[in-house]
PDB file of N, CA and C in Angstrom:
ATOM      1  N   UNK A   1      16.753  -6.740  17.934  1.00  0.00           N
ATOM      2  CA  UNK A   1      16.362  -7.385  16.703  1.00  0.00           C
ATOM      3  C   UNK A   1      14.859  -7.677  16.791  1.00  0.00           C
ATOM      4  N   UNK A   2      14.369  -6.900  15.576  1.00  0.00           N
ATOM      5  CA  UNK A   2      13.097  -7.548  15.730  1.00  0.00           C
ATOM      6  C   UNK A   2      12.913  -8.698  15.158  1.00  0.00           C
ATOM      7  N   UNK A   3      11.612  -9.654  15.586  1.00  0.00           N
ATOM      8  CA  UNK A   3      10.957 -10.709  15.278  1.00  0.00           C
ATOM      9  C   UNK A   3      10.064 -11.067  13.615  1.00  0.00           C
ATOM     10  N   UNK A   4      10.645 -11.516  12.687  1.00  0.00           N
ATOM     11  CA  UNK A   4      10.133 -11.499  11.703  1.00  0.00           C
ATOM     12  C   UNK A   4       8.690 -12.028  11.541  1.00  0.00           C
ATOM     13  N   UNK A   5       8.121 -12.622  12.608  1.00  0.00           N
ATOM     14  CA  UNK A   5       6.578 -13.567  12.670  1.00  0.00           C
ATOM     15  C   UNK A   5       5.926 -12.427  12.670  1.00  0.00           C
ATOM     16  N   UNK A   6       6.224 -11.798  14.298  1.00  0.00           N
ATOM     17  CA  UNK A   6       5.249 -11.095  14.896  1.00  0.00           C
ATOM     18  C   UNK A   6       5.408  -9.736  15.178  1.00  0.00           C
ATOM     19  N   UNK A   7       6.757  -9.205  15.035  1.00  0.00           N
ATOM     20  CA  UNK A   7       7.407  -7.792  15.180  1.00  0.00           C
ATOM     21  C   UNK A   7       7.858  -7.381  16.711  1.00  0.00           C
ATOM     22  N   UNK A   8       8.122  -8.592  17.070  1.00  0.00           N
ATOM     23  CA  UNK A   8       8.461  -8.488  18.886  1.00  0.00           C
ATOM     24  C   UNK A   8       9.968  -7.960  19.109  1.00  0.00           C
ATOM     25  N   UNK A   9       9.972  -6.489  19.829  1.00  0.00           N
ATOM     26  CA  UNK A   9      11.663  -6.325  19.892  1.00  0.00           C
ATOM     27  C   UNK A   9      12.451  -7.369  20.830  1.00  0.00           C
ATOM     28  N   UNK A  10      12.959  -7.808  20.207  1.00  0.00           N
ATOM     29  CA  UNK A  10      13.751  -8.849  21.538  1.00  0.00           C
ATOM     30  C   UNK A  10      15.588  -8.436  21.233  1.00  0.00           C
ATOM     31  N   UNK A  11      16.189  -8.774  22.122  1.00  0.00           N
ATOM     32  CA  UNK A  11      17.500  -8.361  22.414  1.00  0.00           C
ATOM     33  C   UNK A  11      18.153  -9.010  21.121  1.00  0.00           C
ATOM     34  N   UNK A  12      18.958  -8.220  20.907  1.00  0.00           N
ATOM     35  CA  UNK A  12      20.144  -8.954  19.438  1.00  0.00           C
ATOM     36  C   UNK A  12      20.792 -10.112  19.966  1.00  0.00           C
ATOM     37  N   UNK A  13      21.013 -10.930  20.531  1.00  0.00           N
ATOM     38  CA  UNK A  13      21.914 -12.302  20.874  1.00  0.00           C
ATOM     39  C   UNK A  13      20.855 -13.201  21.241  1.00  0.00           C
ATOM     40  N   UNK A  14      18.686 -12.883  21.009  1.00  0.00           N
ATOM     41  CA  UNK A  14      18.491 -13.213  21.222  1.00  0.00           C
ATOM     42  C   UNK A  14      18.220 -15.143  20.139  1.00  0.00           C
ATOM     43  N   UNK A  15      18.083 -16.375  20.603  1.00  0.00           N
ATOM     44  CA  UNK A  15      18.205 -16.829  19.491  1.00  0.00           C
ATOM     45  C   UNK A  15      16.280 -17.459  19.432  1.00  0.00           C
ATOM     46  N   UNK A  16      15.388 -16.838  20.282  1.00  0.00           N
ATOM     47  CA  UNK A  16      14.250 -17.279  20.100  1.00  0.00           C
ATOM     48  C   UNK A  16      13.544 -16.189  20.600  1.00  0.00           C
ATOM     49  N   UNK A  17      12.437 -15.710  19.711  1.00  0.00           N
ATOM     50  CA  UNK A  17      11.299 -14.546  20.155  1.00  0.00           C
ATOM     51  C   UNK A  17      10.606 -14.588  21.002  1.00  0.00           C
ATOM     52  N   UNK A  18      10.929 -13.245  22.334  1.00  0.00           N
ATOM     53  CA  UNK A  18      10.004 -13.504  23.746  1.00  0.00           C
ATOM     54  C   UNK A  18       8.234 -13.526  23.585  1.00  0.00           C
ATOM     55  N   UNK A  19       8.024 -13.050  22.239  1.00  0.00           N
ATOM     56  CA  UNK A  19       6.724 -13.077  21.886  1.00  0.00           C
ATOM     57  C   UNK A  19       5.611 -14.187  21.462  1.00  0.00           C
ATOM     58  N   UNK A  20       7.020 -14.590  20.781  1.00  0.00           N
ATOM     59  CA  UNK A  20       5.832 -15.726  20.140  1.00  0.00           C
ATOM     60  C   UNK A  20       6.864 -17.307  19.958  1.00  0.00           C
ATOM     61  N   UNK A  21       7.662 -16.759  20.330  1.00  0.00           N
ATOM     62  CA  UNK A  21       8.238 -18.006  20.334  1.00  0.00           C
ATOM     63  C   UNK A  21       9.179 -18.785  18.857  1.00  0.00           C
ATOM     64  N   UNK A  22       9.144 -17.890  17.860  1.00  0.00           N
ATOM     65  CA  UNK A  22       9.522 -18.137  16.330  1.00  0.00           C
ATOM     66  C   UNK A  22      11.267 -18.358  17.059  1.00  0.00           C
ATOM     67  N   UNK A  23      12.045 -18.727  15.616  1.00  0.00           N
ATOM     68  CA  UNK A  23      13.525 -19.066  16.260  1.00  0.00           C
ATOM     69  C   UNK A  23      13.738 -17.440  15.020  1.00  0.00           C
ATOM     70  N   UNK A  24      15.063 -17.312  16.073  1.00  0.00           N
ATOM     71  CA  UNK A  24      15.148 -15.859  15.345  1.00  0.00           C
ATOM     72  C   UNK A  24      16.438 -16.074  14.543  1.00  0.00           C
ATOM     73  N   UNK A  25      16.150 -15.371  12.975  1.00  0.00           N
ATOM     74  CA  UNK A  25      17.361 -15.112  12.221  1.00  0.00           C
ATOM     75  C   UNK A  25      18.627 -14.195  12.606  1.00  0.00           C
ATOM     76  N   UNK A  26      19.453 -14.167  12.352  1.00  0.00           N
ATOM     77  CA  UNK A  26      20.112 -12.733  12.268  1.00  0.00           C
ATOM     78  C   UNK A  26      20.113 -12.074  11.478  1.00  0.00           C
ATOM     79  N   UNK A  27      20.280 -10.740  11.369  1.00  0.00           N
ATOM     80  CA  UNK A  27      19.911  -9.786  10.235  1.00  0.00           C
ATOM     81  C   UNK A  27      21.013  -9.218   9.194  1.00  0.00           C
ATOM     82  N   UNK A  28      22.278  -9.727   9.835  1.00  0.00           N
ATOM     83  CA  UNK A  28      23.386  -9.890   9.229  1.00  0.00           C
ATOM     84  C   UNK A  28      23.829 -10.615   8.448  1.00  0.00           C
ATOM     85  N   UNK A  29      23.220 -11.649   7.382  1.00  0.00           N
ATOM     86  CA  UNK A  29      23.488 -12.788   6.846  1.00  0.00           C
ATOM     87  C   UNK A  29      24.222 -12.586   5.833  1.00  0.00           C
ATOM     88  N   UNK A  30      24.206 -11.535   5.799  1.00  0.00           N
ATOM     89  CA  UNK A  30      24.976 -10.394   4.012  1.00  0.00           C
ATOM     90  C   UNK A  30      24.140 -10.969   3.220  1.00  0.00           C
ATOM     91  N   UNK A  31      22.956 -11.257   3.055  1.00  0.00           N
ATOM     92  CA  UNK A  31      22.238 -10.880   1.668  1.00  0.00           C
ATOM     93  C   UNK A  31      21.834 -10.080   1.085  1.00  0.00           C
ATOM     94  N   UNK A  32      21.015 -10.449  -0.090  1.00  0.00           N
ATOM     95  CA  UNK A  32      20.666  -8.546  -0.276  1.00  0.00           C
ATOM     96  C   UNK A  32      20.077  -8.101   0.351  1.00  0.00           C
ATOM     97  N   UNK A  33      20.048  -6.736   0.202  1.00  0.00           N
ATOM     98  CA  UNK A  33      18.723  -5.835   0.788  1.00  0.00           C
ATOM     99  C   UNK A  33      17.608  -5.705  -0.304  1.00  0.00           C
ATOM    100  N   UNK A  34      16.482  -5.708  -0.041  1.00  0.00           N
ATOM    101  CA  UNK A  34      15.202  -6.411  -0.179  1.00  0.00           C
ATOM    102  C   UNK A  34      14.602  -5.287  -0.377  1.00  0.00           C
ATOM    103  N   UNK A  35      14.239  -3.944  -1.489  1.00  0.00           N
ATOM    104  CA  UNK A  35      13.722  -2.734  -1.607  1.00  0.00           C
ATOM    105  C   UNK A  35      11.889  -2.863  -2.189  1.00  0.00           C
ATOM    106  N   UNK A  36      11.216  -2.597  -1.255  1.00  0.00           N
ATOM    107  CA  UNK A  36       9.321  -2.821  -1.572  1.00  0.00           C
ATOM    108  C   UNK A  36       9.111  -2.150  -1.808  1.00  0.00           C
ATOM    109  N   UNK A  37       8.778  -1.247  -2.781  1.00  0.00           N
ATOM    110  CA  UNK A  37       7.813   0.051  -3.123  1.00  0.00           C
ATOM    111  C   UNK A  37       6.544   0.357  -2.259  1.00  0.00           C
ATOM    112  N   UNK A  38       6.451   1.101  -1.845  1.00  0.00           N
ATOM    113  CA  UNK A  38       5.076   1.301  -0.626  1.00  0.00           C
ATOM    114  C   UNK A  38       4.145   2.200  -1.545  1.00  0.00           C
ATOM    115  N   UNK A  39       4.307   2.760  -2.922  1.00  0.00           N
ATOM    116  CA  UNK A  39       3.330   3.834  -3.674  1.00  0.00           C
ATOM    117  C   UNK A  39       2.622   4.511  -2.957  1.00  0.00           C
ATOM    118  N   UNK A  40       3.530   5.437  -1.994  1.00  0.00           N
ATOM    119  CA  UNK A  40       2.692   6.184  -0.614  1.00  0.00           C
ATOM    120  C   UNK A  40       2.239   7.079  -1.723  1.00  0.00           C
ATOM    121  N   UNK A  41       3.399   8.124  -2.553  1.00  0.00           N
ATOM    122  CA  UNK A  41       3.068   8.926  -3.629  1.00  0.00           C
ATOM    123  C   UNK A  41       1.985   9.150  -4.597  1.00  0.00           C
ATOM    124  N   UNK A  42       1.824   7.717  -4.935  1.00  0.00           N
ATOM    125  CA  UNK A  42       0.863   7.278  -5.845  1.00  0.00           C
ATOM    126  C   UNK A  42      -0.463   7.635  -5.500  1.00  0.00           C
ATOM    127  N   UNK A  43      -0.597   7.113  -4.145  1.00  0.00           N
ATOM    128  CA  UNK A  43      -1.954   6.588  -3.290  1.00  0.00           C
ATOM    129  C   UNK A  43      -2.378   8.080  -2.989  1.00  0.00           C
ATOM    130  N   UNK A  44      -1.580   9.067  -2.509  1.00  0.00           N
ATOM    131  CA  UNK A  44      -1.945  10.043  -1.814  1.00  0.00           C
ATOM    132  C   UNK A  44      -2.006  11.048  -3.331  1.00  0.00           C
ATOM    133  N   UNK A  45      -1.603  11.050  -4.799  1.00  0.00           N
ATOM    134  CA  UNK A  45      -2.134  11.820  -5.901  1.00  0.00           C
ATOM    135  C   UNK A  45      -3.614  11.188  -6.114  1.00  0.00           C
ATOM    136  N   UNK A  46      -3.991   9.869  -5.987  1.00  0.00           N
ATOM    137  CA  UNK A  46      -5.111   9.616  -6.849  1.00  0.00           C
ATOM    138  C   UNK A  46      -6.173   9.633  -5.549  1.00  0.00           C
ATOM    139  N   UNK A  47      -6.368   9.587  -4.282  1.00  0.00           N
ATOM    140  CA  UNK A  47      -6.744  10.647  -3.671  1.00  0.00           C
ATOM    141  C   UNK A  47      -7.285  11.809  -3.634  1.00  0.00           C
ATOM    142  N   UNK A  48      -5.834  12.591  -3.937  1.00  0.00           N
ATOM    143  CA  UNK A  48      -6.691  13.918  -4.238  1.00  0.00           C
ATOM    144  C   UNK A  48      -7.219  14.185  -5.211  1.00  0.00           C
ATOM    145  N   UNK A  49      -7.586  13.142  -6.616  1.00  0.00           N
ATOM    146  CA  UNK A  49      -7.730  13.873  -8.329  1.00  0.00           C
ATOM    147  C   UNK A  49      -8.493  12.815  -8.291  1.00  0.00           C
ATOM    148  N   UNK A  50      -9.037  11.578  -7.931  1.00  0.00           N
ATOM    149  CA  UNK A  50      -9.416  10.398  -8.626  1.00  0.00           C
ATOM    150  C   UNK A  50     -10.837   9.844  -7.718  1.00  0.00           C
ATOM    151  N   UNK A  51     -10.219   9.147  -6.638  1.00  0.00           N
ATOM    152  CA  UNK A  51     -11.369   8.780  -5.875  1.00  0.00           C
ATOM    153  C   UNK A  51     -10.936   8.596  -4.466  1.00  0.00           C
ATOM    154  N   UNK A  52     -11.265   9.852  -3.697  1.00  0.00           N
ATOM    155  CA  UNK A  52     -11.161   9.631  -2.023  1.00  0.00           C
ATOM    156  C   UNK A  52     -11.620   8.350  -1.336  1.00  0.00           C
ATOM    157  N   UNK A  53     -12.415   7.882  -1.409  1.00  0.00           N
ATOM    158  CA  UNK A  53     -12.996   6.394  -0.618  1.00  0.00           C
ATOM    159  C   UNK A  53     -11.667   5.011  -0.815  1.00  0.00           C
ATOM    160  N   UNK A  54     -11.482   4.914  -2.283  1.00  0.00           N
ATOM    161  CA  UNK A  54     -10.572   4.498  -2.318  1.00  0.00           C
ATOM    162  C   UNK A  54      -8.741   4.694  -2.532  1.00  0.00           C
ATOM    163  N   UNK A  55      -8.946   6.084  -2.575  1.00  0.00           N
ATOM    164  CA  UNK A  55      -7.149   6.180  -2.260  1.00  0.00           C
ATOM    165  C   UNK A  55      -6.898   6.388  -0.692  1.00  0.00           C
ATOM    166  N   UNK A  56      -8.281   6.201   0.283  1.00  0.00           N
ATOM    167  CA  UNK A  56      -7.468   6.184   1.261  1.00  0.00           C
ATOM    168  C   UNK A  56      -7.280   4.605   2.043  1.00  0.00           C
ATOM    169  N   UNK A  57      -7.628   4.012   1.258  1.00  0.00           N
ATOM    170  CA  UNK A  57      -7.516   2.527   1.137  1.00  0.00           C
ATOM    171  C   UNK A  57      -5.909   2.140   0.895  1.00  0.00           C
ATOM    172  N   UNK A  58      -5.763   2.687  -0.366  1.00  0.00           N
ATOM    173  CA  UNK A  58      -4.646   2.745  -0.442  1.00  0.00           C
ATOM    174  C   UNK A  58      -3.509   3.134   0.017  1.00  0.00           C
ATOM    175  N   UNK A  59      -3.729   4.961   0.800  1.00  0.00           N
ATOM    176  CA  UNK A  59      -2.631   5.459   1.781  1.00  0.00           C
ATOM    177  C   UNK A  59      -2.737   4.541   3.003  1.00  0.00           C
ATOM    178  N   UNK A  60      -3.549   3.732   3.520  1.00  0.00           N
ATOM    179  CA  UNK A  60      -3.486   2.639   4.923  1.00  0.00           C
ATOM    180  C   UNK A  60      -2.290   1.577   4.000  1.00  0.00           C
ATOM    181  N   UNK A  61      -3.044   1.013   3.198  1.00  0.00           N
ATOM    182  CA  UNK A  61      -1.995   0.141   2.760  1.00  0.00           C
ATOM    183  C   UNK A  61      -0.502   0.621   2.306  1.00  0.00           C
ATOM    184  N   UNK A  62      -0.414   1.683   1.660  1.00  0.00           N
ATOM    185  CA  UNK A  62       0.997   2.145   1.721  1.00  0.00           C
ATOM    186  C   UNK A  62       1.622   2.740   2.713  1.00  0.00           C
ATOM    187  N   UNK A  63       0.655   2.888   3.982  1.00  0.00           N
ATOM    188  CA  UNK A  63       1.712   3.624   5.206  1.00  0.00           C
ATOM    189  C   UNK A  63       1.804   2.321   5.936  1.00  0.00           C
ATOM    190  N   UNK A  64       1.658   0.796   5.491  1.00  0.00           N
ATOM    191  CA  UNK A  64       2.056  -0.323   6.466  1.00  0.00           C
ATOM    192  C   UNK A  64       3.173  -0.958   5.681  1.00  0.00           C
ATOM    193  N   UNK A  65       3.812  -0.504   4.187  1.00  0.00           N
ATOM    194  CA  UNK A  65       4.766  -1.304   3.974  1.00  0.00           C
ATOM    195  C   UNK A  65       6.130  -0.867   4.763  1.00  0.00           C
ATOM    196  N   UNK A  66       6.141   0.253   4.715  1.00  0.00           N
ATOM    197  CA  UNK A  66       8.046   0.524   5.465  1.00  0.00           C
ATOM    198  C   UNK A  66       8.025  -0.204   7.133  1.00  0.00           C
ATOM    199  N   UNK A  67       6.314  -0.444   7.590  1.00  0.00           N
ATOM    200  CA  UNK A  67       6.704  -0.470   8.917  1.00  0.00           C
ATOM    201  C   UNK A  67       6.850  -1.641   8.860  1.00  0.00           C
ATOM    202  N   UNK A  68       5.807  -2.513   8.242  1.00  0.00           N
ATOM    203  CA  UNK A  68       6.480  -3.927   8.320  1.00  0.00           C
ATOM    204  C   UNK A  68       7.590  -4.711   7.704  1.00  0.00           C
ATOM    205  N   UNK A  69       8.146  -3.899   6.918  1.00  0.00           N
ATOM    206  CA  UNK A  69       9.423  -3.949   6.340  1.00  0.00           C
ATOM    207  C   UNK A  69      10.662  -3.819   7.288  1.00  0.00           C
ATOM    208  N   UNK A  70      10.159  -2.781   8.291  1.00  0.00           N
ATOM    209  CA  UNK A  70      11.036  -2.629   9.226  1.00  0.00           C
ATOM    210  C   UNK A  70      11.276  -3.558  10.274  1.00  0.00           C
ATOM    211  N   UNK A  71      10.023  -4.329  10.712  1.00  0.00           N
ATOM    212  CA  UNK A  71       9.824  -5.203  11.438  1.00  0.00           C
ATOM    213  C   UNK A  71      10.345  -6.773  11.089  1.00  0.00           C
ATOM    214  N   UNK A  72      10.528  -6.285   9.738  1.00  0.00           N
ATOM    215  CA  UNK A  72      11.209  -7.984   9.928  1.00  0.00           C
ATOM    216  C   UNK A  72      10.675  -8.837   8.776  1.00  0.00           C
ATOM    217  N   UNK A  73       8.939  -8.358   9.077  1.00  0.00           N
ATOM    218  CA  UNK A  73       7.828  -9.345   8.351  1.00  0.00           C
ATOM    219  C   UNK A  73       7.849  -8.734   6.806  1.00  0.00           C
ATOM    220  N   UNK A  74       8.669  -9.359   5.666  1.00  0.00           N
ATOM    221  CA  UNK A  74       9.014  -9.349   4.484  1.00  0.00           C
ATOM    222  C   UNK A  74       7.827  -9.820   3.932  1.00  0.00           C
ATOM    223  N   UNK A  75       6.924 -10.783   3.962  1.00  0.00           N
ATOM    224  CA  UNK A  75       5.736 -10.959   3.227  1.00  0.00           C
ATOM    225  C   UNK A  75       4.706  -9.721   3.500  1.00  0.00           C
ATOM    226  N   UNK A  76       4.594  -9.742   4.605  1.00  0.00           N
ATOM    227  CA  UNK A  76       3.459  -8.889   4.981  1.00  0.00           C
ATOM    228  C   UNK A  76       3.630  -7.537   4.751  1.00  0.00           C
ATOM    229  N   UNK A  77       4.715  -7.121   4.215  1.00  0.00           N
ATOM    230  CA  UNK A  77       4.957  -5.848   3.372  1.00  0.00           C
ATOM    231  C   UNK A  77       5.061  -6.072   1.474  1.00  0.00           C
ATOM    232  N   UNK A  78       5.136  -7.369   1.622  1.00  0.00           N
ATOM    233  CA  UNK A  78       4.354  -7.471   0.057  1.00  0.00           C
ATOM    234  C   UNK A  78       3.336  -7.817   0.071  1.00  0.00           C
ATOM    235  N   UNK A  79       2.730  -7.761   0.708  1.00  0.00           N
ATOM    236  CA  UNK A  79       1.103  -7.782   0.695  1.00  0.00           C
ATOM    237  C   UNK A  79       0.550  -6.937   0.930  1.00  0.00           C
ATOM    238  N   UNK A  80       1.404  -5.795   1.656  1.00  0.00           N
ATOM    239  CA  UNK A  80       0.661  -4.544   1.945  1.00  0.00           C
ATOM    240  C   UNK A  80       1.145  -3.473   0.589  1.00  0.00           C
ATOM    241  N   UNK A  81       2.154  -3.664  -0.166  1.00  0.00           N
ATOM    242  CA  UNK A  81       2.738  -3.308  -1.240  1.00  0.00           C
ATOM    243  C   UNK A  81       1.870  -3.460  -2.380  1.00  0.00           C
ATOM    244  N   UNK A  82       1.409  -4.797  -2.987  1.00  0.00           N
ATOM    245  CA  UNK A  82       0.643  -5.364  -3.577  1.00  0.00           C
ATOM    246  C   UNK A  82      -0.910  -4.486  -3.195  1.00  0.00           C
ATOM    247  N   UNK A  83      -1.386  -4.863  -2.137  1.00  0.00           N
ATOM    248  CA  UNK A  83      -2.562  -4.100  -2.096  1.00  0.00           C
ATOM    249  C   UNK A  83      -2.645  -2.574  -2.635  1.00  0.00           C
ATOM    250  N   UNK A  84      -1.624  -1.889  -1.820  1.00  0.00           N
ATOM    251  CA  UNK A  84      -1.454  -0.786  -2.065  1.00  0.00           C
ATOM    252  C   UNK A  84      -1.614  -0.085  -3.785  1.00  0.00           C
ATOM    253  N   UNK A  85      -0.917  -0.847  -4.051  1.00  0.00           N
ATOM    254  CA  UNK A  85      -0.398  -0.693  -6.043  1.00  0.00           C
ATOM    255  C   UNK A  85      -2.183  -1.144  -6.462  1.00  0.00           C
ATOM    256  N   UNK A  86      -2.747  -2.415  -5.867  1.00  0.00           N
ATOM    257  CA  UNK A  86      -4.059  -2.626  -6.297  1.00  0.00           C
ATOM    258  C   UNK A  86      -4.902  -1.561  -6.421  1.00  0.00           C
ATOM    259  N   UNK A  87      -5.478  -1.077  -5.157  1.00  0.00           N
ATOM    260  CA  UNK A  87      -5.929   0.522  -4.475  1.00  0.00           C
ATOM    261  C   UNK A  87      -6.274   1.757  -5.561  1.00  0.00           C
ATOM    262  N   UNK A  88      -4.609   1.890  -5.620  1.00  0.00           N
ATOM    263  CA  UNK A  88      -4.114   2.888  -6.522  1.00  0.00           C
ATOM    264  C   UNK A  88      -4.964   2.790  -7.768  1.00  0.00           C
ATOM    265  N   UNK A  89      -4.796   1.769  -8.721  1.00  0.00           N
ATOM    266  CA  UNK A  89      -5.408   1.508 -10.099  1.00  0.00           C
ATOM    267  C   UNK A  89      -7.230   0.868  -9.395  1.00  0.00           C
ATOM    268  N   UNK A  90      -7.309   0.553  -8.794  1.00  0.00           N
ATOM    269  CA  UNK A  90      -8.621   0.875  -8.705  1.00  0.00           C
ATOM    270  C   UNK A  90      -9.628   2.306  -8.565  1.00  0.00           C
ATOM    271  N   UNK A  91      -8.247   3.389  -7.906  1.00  0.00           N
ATOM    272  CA  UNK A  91      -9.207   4.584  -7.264  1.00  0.00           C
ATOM    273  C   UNK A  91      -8.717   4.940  -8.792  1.00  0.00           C
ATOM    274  N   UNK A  92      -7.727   5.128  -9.514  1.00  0.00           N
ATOM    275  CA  UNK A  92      -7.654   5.665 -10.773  1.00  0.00           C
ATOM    276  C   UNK A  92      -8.221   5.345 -11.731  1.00  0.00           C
ATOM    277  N   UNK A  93      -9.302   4.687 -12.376  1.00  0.00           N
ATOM    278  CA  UNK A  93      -9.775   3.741 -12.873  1.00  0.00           C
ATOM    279  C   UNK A  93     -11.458   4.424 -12.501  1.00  0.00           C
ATOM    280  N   UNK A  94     -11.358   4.466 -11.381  1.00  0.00           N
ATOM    281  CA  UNK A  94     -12.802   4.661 -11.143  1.00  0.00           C
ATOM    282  C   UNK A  94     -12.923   6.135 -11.336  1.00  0.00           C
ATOM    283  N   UNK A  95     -11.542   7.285 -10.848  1.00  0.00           N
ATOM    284  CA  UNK A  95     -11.674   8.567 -11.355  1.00  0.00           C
ATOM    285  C   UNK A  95     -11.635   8.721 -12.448  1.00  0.00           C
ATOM    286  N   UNK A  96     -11.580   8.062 -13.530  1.00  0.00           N
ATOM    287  CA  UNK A  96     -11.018   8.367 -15.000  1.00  0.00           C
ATOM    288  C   UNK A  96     -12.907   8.064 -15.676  1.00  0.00           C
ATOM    289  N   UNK A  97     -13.580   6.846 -14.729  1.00  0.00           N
ATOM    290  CA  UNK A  97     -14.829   6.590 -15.306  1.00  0.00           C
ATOM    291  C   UNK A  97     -15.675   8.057 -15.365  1.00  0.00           C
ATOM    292  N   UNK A  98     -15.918   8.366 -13.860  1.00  0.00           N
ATOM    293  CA  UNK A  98     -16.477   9.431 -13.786  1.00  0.00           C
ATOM    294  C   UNK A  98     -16.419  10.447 -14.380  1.00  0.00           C
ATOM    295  N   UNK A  99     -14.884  11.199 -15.098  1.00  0.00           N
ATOM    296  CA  UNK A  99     -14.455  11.962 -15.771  1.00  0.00           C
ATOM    297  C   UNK A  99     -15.095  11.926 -17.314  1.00  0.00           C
ATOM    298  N   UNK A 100     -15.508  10.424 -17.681  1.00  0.00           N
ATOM    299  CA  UNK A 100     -15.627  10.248 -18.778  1.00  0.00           C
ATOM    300  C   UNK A 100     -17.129  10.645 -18.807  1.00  0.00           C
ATOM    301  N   UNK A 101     -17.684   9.960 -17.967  1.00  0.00           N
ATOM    302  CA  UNK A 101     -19.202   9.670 -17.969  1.00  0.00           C
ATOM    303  C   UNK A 101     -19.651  11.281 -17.187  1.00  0.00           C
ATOM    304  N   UNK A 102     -19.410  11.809 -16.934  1.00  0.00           N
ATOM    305  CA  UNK A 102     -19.502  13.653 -17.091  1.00  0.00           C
ATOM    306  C   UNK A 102     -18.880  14.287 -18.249  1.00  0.00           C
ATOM    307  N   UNK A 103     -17.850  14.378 -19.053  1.00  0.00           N
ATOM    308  CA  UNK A 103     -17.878  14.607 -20.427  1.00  0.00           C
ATOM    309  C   UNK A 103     -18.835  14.385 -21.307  1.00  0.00           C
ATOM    310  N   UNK A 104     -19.642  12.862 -21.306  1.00  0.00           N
ATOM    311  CA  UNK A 104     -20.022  12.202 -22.496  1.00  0.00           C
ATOM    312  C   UNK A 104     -21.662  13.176 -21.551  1.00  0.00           C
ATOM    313  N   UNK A 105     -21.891  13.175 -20.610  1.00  0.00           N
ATOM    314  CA  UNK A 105     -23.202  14.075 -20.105  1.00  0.00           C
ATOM    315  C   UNK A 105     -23.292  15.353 -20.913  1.00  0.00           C
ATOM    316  N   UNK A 106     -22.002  15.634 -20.752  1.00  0.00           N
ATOM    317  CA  UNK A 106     -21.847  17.220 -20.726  1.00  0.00           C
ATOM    318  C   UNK A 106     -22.239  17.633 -22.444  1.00  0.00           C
ATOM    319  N   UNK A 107     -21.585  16.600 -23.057  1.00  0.00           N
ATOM    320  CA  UNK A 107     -21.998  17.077 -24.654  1.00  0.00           C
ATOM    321  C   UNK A 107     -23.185  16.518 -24.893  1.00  0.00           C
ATOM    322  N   UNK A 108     -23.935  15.387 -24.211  1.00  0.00           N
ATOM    323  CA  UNK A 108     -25.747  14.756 -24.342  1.00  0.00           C
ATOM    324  C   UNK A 108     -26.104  15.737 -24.626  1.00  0.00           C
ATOM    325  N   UNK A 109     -25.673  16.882 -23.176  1.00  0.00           N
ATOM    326  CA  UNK A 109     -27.186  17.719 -22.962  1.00  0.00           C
ATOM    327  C   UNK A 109     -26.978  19.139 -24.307  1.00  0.00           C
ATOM    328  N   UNK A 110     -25.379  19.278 -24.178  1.00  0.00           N
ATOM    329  CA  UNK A 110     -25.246  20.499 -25.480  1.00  0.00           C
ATOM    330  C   UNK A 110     -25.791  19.884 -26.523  1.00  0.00           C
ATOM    331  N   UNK A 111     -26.084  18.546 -26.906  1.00  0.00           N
ATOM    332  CA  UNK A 111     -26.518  18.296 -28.163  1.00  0.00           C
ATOM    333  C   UNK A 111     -28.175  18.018 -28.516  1.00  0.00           C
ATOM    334  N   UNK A 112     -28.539  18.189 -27.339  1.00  0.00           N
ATOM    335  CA  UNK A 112     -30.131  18.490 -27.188  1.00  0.00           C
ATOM    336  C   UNK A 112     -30.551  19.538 -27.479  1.00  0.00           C
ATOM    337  N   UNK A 113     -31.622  19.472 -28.134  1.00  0.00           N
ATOM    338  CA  UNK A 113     -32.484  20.589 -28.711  1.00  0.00           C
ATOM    339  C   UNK A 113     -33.015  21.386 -27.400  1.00  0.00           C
ATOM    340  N   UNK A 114     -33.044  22.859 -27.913  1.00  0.00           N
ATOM    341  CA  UNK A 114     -32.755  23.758 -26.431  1.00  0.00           C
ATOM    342  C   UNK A 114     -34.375  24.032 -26.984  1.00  0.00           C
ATOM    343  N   UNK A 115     -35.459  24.185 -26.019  1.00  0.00           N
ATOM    344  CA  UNK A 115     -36.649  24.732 -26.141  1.00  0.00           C
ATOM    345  C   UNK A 115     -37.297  26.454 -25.901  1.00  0.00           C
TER     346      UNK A 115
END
C-alpha cells in the first residue's frame, strides 16, 4: 500500500508510513473510485499545432496525474490535472494568436500598393 502524503511503498497491514510517518488508510473502504482526467491527449495535440514551449508544460503536468493518482496523493493529481487543463488553453490560445496575427500580416501586405 502506498502512502497517500508521500508515495512510500509500505507493506498492506501496514498501519503507519515507514517514510514519513502519516497514519495509513486502507484502500478498501468501498468508496468510490475517484476518475482525474490527466489531458495527456490534449497537451500532446496543442504541442504539435499550437505552441511547443508551452504544451510541453503541459505534457509534464499531464504525465504526473496517473502517477500520483496511483500513489495515493489524490490532491496532488488535481493539481497536476488542473495545471495540465491550464497549459493546454494557454498553449492554444497563444497558437490561435499567432495564426491570427500572420493572417491579418498576410492580407496588410496584399493590400499594399505594390511599387
Amino acid at each position: 500500500m502506498y502512502c497517500r502524503k508521500c508515495g512510500y511503498k509500505n507493506a498492506d497491514q501496514a498501519k503507519f508510513c515507514e517514510g514519513c510517518g502519516e497514519a495509513m488508510k486502507s484502500s478498501g473502504q468501498g468508496g468510490p473510485v475517484i476518475t482525474i482526467p490527466n489531458y495527456l491527449t490534449q497537451s500532446i495535440l496543442v504541442t504539435l499545432f499550437c505552441c511547443v514551449p508551452f504544451g510541453i508544460v503541459a505534457i509534464v503536468n499531464a504525465s504526473r496525474v496517473n502517477t500520483r493518482a496511483m500513489a495515493g496523493d489524490v490532491e496532488g493529481a488535481r493539481d497536476a490535472s488542473e495545471n495540465a487543463y491550464k497549459w493546454v488553453i494557454i498553449s492554444l490560445v497563444c497558437g490561435l494568436l499567432v495564426i491570427l496575427i500572420n493572417v491579418a500580416l498576410v492580407f496588410m501586405d496584399e493590400s499594399r500598393p505594390q511599387q
